[in-house]
Protein backbone atom coordinates (compact mmCIF):
# COMPACT_ATOMS: atom_id res chain seq x y z
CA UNK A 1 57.38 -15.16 17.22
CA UNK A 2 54.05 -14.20 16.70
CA UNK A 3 51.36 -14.71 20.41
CA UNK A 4 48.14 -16.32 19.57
CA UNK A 5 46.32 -14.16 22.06
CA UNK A 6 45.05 -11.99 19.74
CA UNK A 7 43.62 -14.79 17.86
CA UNK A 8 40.25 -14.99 20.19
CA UNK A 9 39.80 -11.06 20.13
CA UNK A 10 39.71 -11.08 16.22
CA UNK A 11 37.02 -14.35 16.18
CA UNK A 12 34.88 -12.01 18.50
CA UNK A 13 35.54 -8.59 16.54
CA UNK A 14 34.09 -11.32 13.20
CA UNK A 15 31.15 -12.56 15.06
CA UNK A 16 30.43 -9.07 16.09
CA UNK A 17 30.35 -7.24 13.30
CA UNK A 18 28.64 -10.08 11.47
CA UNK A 19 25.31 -10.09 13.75
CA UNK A 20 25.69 -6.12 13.66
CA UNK A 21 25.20 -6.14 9.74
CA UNK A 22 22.57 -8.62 9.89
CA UNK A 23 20.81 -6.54 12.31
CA UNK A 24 21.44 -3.57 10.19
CA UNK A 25 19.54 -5.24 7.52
CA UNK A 26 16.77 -6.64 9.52
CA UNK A 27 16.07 -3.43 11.35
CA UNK A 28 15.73 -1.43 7.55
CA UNK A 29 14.07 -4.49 5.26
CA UNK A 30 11.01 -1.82 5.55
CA UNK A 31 12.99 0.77 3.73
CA UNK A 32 13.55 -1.93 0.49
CA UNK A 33 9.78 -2.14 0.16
CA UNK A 34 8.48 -2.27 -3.05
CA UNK A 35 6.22 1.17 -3.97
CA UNK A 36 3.79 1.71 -6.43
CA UNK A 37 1.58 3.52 -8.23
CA UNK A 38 -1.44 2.21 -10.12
CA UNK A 39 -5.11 3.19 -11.52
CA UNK A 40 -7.87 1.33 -12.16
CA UNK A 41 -11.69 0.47 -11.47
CA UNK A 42 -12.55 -0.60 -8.07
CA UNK A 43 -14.73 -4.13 -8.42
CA UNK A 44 -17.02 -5.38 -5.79
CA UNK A 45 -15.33 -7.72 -3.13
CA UNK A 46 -16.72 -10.12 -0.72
CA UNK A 47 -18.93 -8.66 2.47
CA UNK A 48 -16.39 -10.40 4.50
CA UNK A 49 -13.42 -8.18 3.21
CA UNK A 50 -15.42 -4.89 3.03
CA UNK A 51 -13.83 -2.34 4.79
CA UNK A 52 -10.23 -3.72 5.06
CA UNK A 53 -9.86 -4.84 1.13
CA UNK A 54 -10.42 -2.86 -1.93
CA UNK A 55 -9.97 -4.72 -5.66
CA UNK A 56 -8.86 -2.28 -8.44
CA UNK A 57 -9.24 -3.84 -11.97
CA UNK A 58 -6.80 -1.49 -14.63
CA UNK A 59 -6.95 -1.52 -17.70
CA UNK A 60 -5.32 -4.50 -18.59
CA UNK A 61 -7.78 -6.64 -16.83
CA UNK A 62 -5.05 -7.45 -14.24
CA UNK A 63 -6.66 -7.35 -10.73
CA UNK A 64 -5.16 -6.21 -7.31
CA UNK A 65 -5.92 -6.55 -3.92
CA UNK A 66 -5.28 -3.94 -1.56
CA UNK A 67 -5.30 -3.61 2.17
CA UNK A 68 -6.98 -0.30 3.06
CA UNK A 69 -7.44 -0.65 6.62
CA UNK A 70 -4.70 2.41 7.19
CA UNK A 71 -4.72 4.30 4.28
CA UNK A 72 -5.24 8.34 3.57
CA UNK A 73 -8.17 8.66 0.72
CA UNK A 74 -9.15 12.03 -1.12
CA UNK A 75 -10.64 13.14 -4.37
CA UNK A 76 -8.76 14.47 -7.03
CA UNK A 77 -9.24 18.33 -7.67
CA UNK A 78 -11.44 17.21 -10.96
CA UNK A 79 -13.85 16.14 -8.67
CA UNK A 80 -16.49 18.97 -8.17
CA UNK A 81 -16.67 20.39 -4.65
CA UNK A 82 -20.55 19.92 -5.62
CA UNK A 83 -20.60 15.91 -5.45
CA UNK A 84 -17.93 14.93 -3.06
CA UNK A 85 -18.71 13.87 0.68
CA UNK A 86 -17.39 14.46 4.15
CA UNK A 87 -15.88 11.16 3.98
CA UNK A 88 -14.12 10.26 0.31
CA UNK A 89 -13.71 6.44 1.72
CA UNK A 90 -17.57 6.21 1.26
CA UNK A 91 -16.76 6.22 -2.30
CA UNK A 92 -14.35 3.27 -2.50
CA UNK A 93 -17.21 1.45 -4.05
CA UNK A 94 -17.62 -0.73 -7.12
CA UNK A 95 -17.18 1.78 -10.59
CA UNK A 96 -15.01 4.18 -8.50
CA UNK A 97 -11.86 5.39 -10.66
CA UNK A 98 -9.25 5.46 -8.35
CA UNK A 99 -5.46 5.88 -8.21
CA UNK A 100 -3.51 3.94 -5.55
CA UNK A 101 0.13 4.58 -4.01
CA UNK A 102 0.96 1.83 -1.91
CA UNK A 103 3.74 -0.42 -0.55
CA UNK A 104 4.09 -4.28 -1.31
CA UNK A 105 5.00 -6.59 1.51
CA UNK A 106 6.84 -9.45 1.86
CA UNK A 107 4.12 -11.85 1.30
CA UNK A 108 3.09 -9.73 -1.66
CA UNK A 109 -0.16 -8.12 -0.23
CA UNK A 110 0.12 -4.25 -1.27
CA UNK A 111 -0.97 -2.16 1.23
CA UNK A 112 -2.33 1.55 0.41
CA UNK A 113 -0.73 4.68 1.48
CA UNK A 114 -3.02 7.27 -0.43
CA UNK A 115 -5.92 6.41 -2.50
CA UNK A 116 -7.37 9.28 -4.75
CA UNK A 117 -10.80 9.02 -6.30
CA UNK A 118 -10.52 10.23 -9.88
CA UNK A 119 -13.64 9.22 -10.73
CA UNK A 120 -17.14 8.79 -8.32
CA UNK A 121 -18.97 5.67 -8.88
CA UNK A 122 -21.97 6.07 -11.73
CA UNK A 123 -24.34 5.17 -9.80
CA UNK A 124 -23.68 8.16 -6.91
CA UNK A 125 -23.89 10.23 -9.02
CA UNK A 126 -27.12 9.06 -10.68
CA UNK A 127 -28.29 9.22 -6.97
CA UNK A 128 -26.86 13.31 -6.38
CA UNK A 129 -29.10 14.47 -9.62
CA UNK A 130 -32.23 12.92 -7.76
């Protein structure tokens, strides 16, 4: 005859290791974030979003929003030493050619991880020749 007293310690050893995988996967969504890469044309956003949102058209015409608020950003090597800046985030301006890594969260905003300017703005460097 089989004893029932091991009954409650099996329940338990279920309900453990059921909040242990959910945990599991709670604790490491992050590392299921989508990543990607994409190019395009920076376009002018609102004065209200300046500084924390950048909107890069590609080629397509499909537009992105991108949270740049903690972001690394640096010029490609065919930018010459001769035009570039102290600060490379000076040129994430409207006409900038840019190409973004970044990481899509769960309510879809991409955030950037690297930004690199491929291309300055015309109009900066109308501005360097005078």
């Amino acid at each position: 005859m089989r004893s029932n007293s091991s009954f409650p310690t099996r329940g338990l050893a279920r309900i453990f290791a059921f909040f242990a995988v959910g945990a599991c996967i709670a604790t490491t969504s992050h590392l299921f974030a989508v990543t990607g890469v994409f190019q395009g044309r920076v376009v002018e956003g609102t004065k209200r979003e300046a500084g924390k949102y950048i909107y890069v058209a590609g080629r397509t015409g499909y537009l992105r929003r991108v949270n740049i608020q903690k972001c690394r950003v640096r010029f490609d090597s065919g930018v010459p030493a001769a035009e570039r800046v102290h600060n490379p985030s000076d040129y994430l301006r409207d006409d900038a050619e840019i190409r973004v890594s970044a990481n899509q969260s769960e309510n879809g905003e991409w955030v950037a991880l690297e930004i690199v300017i491929l291309k300055l703005p015309v109009l900066d460097k109308a501005r360097l020749l005078t």
